[in-house]
PDB file of N, CA and C in Angstrom:
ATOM      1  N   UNK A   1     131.741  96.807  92.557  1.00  0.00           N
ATOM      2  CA  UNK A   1     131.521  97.063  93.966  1.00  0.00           C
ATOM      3  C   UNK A   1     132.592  96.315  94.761  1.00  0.00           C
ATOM      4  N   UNK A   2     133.220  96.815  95.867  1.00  0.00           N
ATOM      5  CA  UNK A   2     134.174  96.297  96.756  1.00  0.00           C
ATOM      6  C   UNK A   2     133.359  95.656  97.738  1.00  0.00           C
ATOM      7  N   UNK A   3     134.070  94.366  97.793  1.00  0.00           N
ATOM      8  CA  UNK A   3     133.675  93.664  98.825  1.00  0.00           C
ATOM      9  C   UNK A   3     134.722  94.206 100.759  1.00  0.00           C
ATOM     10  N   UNK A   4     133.780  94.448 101.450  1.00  0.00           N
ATOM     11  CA  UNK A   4     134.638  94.785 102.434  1.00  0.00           C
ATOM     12  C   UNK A   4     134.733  93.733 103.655  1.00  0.00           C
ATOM     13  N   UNK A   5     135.744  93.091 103.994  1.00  0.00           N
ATOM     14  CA  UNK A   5     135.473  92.228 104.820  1.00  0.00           C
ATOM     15  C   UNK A   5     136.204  92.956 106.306  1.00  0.00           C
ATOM     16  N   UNK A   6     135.409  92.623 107.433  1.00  0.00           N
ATOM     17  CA  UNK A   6     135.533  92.843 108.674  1.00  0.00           C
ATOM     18  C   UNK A   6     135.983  91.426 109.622  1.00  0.00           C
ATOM     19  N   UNK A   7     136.267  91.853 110.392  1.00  0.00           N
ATOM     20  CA  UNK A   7     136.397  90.770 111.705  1.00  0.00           C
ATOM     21  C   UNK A   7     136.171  91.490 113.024  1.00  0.00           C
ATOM     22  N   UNK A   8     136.017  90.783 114.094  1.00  0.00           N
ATOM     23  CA  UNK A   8     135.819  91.338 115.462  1.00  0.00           C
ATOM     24  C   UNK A   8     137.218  91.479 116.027  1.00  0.00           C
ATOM     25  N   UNK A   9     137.616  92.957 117.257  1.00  0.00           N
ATOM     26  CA  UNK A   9     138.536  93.151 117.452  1.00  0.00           C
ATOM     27  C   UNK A   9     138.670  93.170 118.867  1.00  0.00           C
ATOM     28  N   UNK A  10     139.400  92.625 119.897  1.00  0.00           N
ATOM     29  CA  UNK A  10     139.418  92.443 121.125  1.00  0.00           C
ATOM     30  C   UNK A  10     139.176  94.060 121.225  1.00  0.00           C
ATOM     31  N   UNK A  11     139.172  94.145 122.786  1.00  0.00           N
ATOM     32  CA  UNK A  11     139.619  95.981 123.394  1.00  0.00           C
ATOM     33  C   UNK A  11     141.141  95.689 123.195  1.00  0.00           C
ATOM     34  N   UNK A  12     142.033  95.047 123.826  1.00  0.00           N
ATOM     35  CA  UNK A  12     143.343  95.339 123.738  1.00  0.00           C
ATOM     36  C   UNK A  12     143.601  95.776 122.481  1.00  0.00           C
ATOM     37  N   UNK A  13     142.561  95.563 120.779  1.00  0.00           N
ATOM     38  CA  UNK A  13     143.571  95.315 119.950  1.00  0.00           C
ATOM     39  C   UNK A  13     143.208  96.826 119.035  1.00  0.00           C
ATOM     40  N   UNK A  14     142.248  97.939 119.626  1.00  0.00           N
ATOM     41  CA  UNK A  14     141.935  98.628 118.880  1.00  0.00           C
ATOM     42  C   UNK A  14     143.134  99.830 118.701  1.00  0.00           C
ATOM     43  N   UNK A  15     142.642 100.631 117.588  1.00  0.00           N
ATOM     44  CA  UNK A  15     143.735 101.516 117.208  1.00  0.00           C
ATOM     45  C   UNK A  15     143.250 103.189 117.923  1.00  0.00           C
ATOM     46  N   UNK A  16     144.182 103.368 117.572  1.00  0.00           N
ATOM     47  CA  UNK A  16     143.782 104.960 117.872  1.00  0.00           C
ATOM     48  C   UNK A  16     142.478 105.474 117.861  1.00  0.00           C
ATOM     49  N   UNK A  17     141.505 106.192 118.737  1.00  0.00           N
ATOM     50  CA  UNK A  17     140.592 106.672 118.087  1.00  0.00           C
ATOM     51  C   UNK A  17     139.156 105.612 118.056  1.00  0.00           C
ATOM     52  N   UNK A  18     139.696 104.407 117.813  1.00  0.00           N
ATOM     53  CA  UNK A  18     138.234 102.944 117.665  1.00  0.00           C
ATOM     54  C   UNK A  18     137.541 102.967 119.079  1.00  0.00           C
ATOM     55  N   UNK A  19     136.360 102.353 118.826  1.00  0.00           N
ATOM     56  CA  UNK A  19     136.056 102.119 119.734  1.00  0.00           C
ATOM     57  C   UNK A  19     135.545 100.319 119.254  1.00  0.00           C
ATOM     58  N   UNK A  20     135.343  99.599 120.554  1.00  0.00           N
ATOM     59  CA  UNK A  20     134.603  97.961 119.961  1.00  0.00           C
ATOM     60  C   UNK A  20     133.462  98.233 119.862  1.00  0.00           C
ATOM     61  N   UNK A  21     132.425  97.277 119.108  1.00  0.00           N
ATOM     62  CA  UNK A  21     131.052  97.120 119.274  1.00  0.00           C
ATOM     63  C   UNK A  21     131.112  96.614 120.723  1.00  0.00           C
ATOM     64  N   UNK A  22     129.969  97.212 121.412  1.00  0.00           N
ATOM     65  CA  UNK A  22     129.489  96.107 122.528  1.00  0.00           C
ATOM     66  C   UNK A  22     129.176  95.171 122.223  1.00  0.00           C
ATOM     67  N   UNK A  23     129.031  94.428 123.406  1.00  0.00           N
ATOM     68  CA  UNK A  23     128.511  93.009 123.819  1.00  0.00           C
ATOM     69  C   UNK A  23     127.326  92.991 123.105  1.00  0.00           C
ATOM     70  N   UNK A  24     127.106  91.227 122.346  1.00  0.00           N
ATOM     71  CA  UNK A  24     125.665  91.482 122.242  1.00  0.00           C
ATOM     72  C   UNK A  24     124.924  90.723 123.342  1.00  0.00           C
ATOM     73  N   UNK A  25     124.560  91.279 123.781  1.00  0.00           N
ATOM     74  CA  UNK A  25     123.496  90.093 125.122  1.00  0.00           C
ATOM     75  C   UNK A  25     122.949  88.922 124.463  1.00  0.00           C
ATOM     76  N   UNK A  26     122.684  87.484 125.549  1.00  0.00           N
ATOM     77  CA  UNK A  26     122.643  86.283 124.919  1.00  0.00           C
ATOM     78  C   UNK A  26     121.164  86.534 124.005  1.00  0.00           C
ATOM     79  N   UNK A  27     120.745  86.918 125.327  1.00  0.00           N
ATOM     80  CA  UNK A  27     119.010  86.992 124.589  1.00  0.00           C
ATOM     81  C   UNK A  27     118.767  87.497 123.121  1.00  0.00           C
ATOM     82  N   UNK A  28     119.848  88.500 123.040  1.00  0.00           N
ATOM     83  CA  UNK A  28     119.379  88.971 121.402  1.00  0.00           C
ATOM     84  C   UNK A  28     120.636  87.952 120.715  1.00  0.00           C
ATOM     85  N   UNK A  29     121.281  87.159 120.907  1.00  0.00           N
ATOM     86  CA  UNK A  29     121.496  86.252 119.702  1.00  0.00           C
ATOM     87  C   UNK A  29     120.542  85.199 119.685  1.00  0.00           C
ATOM     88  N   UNK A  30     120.245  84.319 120.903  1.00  0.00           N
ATOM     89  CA  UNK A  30     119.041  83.865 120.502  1.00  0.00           C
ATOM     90  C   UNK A  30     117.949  84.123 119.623  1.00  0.00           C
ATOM     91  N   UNK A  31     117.443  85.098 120.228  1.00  0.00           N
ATOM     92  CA  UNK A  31     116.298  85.705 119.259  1.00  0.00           C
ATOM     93  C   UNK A  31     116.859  86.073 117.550  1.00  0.00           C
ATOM     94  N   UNK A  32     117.808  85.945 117.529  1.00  0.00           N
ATOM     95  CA  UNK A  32     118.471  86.568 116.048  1.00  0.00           C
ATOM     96  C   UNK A  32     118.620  85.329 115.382  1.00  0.00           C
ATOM     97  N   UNK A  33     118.862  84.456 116.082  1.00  0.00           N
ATOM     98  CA  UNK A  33     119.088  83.213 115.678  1.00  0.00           C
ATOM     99  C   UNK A  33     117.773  81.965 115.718  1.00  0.00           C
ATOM    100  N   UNK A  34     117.201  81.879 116.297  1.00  0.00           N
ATOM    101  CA  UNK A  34     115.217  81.897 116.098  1.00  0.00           C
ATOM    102  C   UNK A  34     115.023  83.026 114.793  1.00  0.00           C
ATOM    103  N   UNK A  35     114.789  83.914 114.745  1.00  0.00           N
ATOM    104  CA  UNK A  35     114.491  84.799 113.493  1.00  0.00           C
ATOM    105  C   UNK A  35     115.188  84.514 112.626  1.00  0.00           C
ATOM    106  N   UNK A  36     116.536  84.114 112.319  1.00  0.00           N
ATOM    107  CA  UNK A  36     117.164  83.662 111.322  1.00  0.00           C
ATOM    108  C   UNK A  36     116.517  82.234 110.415  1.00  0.00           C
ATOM    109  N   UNK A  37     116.433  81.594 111.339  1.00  0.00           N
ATOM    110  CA  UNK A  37     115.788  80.037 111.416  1.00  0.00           C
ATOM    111  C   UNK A  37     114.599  80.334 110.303  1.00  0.00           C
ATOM    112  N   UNK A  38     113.422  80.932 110.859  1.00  0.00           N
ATOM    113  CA  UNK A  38     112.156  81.154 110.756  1.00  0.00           C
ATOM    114  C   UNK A  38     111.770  81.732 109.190  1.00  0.00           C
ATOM    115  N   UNK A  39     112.862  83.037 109.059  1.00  0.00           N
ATOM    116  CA  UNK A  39     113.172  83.220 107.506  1.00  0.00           C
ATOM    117  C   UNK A  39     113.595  82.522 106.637  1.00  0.00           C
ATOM    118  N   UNK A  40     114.841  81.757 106.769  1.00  0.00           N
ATOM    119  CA  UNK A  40     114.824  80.814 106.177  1.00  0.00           C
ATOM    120  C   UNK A  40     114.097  79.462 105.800  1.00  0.00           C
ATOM    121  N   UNK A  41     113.409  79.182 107.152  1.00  0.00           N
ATOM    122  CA  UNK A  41     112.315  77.800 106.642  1.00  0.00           C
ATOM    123  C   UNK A  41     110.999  78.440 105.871  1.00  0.00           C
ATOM    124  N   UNK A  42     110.972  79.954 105.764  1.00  0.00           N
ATOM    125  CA  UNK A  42     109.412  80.021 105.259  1.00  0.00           C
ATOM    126  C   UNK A  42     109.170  79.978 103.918  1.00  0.00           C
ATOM    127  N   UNK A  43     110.598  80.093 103.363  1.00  0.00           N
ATOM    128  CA  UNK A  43     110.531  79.890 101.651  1.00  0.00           C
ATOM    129  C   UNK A  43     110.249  78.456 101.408  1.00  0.00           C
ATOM    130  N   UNK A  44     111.079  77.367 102.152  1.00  0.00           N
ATOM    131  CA  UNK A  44     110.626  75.755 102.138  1.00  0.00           C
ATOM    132  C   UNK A  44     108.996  75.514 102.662  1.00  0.00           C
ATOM    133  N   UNK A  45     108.193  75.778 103.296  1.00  0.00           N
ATOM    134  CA  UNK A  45     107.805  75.268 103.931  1.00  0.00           C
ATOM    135  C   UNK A  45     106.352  75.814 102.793  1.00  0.00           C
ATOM    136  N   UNK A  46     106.430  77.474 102.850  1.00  0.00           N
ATOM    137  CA  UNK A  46     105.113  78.017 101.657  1.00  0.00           C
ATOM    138  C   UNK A  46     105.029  76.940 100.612  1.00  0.00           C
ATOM    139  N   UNK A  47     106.484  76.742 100.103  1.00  0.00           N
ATOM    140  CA  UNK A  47     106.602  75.717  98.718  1.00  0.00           C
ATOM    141  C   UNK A  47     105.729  74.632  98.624  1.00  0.00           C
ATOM    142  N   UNK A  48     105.786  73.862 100.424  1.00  0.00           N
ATOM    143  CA  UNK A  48     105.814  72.325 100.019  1.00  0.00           C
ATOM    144  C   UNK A  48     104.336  72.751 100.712  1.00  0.00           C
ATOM    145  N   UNK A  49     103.411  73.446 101.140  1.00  0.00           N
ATOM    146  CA  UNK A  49     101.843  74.059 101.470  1.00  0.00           C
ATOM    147  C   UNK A  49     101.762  73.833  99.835  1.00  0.00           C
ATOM    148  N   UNK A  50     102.049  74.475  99.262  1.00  0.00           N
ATOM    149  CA  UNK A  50     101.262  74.789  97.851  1.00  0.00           C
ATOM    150  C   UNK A  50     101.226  73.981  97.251  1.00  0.00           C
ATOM    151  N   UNK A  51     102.578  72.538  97.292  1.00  0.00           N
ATOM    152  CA  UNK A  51     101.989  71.493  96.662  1.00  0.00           C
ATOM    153  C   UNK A  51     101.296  70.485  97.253  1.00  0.00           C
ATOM    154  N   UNK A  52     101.243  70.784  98.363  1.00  0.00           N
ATOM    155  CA  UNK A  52     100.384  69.869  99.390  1.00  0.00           C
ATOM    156  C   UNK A  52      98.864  70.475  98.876  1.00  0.00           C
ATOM    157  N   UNK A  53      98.640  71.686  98.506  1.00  0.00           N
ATOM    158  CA  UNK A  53      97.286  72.036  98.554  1.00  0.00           C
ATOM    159  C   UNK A  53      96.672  71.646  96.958  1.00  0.00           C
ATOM    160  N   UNK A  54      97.867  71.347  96.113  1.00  0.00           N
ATOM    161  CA  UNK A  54      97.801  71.603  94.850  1.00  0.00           C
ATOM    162  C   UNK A  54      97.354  70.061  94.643  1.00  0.00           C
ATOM    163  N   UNK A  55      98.109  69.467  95.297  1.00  0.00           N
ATOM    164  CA  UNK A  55      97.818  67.951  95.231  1.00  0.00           C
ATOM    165  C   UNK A  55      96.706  67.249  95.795  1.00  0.00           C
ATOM    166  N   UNK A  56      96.037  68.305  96.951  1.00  0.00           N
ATOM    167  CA  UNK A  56      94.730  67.302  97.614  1.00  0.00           C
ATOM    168  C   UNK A  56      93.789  67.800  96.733  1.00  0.00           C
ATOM    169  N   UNK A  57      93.585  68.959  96.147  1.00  0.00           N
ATOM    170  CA  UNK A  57      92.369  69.670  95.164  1.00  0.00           C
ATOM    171  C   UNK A  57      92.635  69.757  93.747  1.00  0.00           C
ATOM    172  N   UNK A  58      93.375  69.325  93.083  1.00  0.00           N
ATOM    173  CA  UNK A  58      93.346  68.935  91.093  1.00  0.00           C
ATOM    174  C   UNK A  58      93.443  67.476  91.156  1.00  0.00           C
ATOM    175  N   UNK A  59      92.618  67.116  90.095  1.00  0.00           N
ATOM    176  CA  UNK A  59      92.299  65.725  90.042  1.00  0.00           C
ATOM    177  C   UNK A  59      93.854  65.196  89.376  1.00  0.00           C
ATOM    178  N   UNK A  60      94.089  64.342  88.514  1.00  0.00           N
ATOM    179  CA  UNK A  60      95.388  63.925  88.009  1.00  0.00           C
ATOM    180  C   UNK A  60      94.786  64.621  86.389  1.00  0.00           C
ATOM    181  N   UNK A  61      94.548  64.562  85.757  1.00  0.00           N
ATOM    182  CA  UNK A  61      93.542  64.661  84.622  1.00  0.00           C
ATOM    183  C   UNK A  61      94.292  66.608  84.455  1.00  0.00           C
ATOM    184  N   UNK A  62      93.435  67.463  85.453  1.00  0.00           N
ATOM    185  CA  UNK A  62      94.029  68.781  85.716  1.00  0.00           C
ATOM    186  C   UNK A  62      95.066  69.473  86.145  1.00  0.00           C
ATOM    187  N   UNK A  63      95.634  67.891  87.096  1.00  0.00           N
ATOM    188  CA  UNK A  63      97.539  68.041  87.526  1.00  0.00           C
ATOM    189  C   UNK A  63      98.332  68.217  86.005  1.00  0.00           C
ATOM    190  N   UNK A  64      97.965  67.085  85.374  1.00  0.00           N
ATOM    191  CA  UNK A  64      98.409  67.070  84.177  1.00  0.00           C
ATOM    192  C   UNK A  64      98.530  68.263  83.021  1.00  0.00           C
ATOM    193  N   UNK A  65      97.685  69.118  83.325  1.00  0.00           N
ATOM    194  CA  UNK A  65      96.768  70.215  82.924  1.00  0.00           C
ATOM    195  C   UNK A  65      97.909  71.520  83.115  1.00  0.00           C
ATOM    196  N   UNK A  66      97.882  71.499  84.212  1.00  0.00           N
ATOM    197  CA  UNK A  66      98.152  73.088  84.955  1.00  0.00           C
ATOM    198  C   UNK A  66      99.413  72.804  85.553  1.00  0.00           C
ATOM    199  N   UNK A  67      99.934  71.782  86.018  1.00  0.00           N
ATOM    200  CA  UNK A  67     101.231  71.961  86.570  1.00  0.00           C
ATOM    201  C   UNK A  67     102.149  72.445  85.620  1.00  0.00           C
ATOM    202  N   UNK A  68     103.014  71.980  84.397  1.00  0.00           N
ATOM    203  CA  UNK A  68     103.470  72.610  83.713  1.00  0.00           C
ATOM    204  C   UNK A  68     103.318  74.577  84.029  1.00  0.00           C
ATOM    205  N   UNK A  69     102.200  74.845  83.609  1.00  0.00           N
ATOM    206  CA  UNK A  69     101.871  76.099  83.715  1.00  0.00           C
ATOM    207  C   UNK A  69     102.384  76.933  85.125  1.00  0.00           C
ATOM    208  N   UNK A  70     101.815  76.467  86.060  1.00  0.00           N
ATOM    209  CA  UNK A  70     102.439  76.463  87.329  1.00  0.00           C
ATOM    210  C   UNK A  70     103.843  76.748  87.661  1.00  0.00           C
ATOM    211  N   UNK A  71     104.505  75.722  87.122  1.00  0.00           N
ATOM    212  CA  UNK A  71     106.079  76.137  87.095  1.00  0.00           C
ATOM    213  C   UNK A  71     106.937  77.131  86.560  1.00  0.00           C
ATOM    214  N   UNK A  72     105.721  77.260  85.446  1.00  0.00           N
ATOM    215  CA  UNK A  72     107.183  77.700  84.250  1.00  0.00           C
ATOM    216  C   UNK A  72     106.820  79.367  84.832  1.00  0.00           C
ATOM    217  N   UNK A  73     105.552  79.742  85.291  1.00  0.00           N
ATOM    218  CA  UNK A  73     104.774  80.938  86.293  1.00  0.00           C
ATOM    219  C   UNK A  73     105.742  81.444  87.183  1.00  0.00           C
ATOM    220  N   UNK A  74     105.977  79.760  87.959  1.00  0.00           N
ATOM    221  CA  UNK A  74     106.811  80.324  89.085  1.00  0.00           C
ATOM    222  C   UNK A  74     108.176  81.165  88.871  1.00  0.00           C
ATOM    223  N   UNK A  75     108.611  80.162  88.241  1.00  0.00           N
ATOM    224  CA  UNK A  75     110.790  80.357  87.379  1.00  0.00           C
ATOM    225  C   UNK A  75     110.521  81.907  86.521  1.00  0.00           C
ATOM    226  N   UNK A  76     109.356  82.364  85.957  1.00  0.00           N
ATOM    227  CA  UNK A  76     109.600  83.824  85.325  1.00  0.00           C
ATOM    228  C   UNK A  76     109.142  84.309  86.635  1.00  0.00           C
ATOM    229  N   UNK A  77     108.456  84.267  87.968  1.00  0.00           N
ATOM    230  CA  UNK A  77     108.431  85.062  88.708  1.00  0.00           C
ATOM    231  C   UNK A  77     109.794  85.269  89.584  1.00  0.00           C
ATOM    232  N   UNK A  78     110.607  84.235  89.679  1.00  0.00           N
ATOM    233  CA  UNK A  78     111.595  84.248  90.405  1.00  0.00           C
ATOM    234  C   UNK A  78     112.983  85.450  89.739  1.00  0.00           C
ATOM    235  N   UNK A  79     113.008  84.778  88.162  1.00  0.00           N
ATOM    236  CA  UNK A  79     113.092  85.925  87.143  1.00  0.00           C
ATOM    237  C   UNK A  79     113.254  87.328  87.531  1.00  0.00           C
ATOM    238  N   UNK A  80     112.054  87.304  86.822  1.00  0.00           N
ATOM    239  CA  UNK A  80     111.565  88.355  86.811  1.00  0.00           C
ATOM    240  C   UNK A  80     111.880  89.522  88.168  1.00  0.00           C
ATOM    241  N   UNK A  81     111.556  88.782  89.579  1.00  0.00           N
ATOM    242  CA  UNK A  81     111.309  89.898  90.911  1.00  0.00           C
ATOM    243  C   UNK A  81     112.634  90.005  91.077  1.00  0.00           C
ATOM    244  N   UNK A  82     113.776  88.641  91.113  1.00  0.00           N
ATOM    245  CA  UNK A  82     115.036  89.041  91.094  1.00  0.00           C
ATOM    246  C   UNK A  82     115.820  90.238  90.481  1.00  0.00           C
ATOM    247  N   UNK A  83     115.197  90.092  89.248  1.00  0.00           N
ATOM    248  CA  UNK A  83     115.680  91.638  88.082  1.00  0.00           C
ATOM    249  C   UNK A  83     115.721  92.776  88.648  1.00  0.00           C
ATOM    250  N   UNK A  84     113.910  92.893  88.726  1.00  0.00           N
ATOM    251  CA  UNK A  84     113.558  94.366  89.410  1.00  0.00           C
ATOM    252  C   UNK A  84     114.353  94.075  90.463  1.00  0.00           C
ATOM    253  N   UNK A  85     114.151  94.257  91.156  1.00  0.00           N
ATOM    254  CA  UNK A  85     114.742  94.372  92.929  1.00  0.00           C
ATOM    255  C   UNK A  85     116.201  94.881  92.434  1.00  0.00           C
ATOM    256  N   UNK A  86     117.002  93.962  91.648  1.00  0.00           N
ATOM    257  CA  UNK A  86     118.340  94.145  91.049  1.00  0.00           C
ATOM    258  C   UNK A  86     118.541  95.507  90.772  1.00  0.00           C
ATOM    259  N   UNK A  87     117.722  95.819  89.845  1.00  0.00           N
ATOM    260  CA  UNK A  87     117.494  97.441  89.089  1.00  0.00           C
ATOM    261  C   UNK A  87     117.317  98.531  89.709  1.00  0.00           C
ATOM    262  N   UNK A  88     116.273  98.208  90.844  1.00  0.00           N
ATOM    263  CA  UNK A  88     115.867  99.180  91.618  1.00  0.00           C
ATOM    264  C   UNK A  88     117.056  99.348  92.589  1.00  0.00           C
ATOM    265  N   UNK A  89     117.574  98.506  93.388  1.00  0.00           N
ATOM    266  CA  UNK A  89     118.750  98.682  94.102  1.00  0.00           C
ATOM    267  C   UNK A  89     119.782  99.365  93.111  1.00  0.00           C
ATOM    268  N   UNK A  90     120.548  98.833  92.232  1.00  0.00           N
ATOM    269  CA  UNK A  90     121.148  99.835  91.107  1.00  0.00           C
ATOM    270  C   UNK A  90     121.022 101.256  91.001  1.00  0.00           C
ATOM    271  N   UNK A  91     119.855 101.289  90.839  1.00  0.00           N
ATOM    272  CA  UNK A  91     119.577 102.883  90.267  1.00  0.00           C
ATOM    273  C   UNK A  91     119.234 104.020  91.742  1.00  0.00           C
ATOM    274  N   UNK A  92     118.566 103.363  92.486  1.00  0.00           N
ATOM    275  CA  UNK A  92     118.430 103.765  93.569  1.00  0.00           C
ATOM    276  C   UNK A  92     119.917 104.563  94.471  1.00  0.00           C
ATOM    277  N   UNK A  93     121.144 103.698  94.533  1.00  0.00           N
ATOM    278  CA  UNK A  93     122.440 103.961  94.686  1.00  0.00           C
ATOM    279  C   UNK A  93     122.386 103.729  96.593  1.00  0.00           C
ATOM    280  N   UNK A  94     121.186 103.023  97.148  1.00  0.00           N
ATOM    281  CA  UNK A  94     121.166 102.472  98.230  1.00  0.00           C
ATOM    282  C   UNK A  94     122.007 101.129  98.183  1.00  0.00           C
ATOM    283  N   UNK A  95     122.785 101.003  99.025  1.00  0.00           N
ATOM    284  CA  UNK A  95     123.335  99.960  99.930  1.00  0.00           C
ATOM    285  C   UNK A  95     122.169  99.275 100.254  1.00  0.00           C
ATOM    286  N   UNK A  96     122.335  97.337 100.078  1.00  0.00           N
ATOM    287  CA  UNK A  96     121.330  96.673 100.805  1.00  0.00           C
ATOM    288  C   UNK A  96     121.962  95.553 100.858  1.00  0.00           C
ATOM    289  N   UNK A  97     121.095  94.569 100.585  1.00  0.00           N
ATOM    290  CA  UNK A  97     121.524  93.377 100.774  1.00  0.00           C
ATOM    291  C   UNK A  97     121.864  92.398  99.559  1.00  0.00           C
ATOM    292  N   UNK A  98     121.706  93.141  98.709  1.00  0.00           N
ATOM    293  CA  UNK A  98     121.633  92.373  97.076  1.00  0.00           C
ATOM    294  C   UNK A  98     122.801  93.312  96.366  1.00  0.00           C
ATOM    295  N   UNK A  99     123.088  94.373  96.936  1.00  0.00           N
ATOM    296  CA  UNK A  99     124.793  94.703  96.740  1.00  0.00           C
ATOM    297  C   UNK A  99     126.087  93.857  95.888  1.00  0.00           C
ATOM    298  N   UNK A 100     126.096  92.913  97.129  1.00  0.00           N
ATOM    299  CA  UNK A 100     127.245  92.067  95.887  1.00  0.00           C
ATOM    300  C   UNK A 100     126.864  91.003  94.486  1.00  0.00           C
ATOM    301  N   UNK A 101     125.698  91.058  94.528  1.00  0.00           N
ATOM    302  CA  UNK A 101     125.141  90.597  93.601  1.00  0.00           C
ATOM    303  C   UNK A 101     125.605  91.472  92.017  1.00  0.00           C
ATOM    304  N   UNK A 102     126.244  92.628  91.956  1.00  0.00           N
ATOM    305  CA  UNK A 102     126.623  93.028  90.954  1.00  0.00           C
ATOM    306  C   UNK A 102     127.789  92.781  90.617  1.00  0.00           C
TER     307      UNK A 102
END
């Protein structure tokens, strides 16, 4: 897959035929940038809930127990959903976001 890289182009600098993207108004980079934020902290934040929850309700006795299990759960789910998603984008022949990943 080709990687295509872009840049932004003044008006003076377009060619024949181009036109620029408009402006983006402040309000929607804000908001893009709040939503950016928000996606990114929710993978940290679910994480450190689950061991916060994991830790006030198994005794040490059952920490001992199940954490192992827990993990090794998590790393084949991460695995694992990475794959599919991989495959399905592949075969599918949609453009997304996991693209250069091949």
């Amino acid at each position: 897959a080709a990687i295509v890289l872009t840049r932004y182009t003044e008006p003076g600098e377009m060619g024949a035929g181009q036109q620029a993207d408009p402006p983006v108004r402040m309000e929607w980079r804000i908001f893009g940038y709040a939503l950016y934020f928000l996606v990114e902290s929710y993978g940290s934040i679910t994480v450190a809930c689950f061991w916060a929850y994991a830790n006030s309700t198994l005794t040490v006795t059952a920490a001992e127990r199940y954490y192992g299990t827990i993990v090794a759960l998590a790393q084949l789910g991460a695995i694992g959903g990475s794959t599919v998603a991989a495959a399905q984008t592949r075969d599918s022949g949609n453009i997304s976001d996991m693209a250069p990943l091949y």
